[in-house]
C-alpha atoms as a PDB file:
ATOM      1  CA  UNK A   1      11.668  -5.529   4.328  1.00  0.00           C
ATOM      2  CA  UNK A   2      13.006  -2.949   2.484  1.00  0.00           C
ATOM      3  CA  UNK A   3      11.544  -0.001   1.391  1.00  0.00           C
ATOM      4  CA  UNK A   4       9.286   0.168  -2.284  1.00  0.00           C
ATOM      5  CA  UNK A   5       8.909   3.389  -4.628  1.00  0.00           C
ATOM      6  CA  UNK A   6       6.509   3.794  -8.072  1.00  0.00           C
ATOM      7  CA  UNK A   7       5.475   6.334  -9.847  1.00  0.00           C
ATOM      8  CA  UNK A   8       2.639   6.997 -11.615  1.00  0.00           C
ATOM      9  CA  UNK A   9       1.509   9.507 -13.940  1.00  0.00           C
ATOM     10  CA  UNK A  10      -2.157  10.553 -13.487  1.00  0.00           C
ATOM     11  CA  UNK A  11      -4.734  10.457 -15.970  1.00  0.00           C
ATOM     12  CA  UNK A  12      -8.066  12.684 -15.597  1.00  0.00           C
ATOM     13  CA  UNK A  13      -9.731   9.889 -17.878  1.00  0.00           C
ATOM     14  CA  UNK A  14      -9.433   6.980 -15.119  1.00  0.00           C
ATOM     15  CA  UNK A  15     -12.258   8.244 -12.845  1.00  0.00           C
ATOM     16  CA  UNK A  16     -12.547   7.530  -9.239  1.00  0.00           C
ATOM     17  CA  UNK A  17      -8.937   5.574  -7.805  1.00  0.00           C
ATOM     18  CA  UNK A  18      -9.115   3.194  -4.971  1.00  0.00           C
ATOM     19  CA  UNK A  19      -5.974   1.871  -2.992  1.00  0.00           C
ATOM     20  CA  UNK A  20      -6.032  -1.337  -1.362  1.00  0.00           C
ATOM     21  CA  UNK A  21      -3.674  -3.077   1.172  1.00  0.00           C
ATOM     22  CA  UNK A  22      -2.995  -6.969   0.894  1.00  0.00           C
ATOM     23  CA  UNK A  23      -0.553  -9.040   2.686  1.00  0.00           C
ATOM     24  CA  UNK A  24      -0.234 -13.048   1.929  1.00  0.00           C
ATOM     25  CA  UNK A  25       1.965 -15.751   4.086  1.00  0.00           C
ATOM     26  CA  UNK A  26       1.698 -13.067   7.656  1.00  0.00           C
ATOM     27  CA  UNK A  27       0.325 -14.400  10.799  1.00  0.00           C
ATOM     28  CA  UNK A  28      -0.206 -10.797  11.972  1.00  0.00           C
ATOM     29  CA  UNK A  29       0.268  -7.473   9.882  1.00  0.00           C
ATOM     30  CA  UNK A  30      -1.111  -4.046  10.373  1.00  0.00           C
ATOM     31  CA  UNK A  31      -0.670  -1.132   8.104  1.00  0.00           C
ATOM     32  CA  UNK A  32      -1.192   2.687   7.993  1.00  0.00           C
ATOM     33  CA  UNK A  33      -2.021   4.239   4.924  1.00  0.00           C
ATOM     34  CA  UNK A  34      -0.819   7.807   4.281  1.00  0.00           C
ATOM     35  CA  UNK A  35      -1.976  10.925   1.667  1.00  0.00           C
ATOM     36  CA  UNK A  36       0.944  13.401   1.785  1.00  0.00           C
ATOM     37  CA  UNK A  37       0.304  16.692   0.621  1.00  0.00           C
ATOM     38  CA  UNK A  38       2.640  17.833  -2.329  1.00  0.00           C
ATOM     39  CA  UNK A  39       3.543  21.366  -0.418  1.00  0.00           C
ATOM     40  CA  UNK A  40       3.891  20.315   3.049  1.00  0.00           C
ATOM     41  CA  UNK A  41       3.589  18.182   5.622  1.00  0.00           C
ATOM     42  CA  UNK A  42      -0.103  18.185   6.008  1.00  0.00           C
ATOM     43  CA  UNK A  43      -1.938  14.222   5.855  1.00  0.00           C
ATOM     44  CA  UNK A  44      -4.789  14.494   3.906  1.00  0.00           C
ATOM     45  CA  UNK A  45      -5.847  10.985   4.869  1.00  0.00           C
ATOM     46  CA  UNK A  46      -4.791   8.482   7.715  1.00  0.00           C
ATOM     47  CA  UNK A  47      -6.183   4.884   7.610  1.00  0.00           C
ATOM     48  CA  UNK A  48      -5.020   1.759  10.061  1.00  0.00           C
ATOM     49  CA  UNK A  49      -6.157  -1.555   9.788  1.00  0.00           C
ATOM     50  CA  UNK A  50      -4.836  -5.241  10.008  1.00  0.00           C
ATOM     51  CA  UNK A  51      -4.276  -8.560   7.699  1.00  0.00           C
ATOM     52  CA  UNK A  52      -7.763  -9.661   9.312  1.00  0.00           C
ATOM     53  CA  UNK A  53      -9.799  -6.713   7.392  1.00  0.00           C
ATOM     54  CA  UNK A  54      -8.366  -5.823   4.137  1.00  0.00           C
ATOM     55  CA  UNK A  55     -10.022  -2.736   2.635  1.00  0.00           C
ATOM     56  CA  UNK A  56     -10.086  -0.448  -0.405  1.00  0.00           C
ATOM     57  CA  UNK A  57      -9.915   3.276  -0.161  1.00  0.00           C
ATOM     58  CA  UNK A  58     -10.998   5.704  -2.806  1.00  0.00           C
ATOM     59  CA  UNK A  59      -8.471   8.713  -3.386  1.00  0.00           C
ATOM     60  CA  UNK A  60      -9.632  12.280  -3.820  1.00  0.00           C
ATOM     61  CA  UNK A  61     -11.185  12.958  -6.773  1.00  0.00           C
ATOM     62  CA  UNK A  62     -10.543  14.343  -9.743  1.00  0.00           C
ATOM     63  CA  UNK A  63      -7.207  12.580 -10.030  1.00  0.00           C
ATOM     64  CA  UNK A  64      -5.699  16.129 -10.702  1.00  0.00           C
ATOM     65  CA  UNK A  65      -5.558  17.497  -7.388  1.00  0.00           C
ATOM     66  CA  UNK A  66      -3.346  14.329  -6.339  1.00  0.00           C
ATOM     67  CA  UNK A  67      -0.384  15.194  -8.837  1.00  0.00           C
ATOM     68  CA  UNK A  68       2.653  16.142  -6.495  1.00  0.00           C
ATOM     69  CA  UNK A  69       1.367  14.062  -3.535  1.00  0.00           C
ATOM     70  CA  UNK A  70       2.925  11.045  -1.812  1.00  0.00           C
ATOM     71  CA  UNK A  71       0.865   7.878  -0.709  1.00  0.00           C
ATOM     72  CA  UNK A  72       2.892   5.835   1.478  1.00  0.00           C
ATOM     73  CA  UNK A  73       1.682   2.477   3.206  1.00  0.00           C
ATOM     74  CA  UNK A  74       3.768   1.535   6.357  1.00  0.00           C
ATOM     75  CA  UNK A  75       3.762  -2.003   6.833  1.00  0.00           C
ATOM     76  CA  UNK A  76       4.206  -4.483  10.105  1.00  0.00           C
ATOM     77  CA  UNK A  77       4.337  -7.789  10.241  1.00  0.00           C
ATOM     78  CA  UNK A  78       5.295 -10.705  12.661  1.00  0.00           C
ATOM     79  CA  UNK A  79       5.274 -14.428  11.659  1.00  0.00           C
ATOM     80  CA  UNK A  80       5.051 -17.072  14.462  1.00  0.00           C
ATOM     81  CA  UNK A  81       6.067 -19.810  12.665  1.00  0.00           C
ATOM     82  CA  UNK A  82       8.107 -19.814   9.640  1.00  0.00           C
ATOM     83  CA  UNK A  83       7.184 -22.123   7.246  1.00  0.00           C
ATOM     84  CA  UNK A  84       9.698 -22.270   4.385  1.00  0.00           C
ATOM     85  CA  UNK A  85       6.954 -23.442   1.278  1.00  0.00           C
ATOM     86  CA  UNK A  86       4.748 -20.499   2.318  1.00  0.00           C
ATOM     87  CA  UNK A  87       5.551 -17.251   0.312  1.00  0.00           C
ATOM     88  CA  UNK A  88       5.570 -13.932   2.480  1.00  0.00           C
ATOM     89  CA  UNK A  89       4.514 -10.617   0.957  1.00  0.00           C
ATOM     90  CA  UNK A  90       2.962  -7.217   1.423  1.00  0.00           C
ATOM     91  CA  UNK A  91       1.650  -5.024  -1.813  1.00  0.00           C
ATOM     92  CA  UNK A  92      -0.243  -1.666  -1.860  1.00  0.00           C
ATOM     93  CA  UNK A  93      -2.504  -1.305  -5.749  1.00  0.00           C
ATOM     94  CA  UNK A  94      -4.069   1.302  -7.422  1.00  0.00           C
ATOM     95  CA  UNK A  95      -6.846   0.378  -9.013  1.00  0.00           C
ATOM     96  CA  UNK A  96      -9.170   2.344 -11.785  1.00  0.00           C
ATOM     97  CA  UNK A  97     -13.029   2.620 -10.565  1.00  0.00           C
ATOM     98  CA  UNK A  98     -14.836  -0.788 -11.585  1.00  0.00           C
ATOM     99  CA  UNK A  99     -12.005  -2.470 -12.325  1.00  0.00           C
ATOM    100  CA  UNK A 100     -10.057  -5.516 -11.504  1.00  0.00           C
ATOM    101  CA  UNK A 101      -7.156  -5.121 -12.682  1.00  0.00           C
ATOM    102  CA  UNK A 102      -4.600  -2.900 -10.961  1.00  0.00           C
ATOM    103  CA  UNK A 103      -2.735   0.321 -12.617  1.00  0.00           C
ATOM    104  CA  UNK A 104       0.246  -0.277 -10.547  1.00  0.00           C
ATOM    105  CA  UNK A 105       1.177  -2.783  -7.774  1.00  0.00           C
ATOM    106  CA  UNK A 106       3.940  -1.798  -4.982  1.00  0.00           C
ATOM    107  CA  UNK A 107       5.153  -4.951  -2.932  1.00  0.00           C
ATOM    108  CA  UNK A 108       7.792  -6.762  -1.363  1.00  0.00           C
ATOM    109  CA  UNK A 109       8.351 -10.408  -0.661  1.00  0.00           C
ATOM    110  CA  UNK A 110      10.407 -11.173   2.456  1.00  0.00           C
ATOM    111  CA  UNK A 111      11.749 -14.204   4.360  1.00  0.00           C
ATOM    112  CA  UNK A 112      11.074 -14.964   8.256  1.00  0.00           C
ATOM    113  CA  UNK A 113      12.645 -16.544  11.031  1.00  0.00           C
ATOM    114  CA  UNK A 114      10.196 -18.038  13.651  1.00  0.00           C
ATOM    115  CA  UNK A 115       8.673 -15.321  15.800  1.00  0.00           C
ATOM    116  CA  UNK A 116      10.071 -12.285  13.635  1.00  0.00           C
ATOM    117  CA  UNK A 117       9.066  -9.045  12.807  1.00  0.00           C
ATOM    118  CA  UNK A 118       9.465  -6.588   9.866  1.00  0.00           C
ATOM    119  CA  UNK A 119       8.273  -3.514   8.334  1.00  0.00           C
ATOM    120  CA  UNK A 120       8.974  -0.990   5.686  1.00  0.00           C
ATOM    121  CA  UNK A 121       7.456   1.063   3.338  1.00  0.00           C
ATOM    122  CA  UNK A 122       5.317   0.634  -0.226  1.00  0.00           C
ATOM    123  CA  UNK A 123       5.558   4.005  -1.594  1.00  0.00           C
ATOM    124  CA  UNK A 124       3.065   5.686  -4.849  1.00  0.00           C
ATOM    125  CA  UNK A 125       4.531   9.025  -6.077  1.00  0.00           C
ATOM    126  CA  UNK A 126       1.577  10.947  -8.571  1.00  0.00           C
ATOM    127  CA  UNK A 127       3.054  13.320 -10.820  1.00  0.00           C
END
């Protein structure tokens, strides 16, 4: 699993932004979710939880004071068995309050052996 980068310009007009962690194919994945600040090294947020109990997060609001900050989802996951016809992927997306449909999507789709572990990095930049 290699590590994931987007950008996205903000927009004051979206409203309230949620971020939520999804993985498909893992037997076991965990995550940790990560605000950066845009000056230093200070976490503004710091959320763990596992492929079991996917949740959505809502970013600070308004959407200005996250311009310049880093959101950064460390992923981990182990298969048991690999099965070849089952596709294996992590994504972190930003979605727009009420709606569906995401503004961006950061993922990666990786291959297994049997009993093997990964983990990288799904990466949103706001500017």
């Amino acid at each position: 699993m290699a590590d994931h980068f987007q950008t996205v310009a903000l927009q004051q007009d979206w409203g309230l932004l949620s971020v939520e962690i999804n993985f498909i194919g893992v037997d076991l994945g965990e995550y940790e979710l990560v605000l950066w600040t845009s000056d230093s090294d200070t976490q503004l947020f710091d959320y763990k939880g596992t492929n079991k109990n996917p949740a959505k997060y809502d970013m600070p609001f308004p959407n200005d004071l996250n311009k310049g900050r880093r959101l950064r989802c460390r992923i981990f996951v182990t298969t048991l068995l690999n099965d070849p016809g089952i596709s294996h992927s992590a994504s972190m997306k930003l979605f727009k309050a009420g709606s569906t449909d995401p503004l961006c999507e950061v993922k990666d789709e990786y291959s297994f052996q049997d009993n093997d572990h990964i983990q990288g990095n799904l990466v949103i930049d706001f500017v």
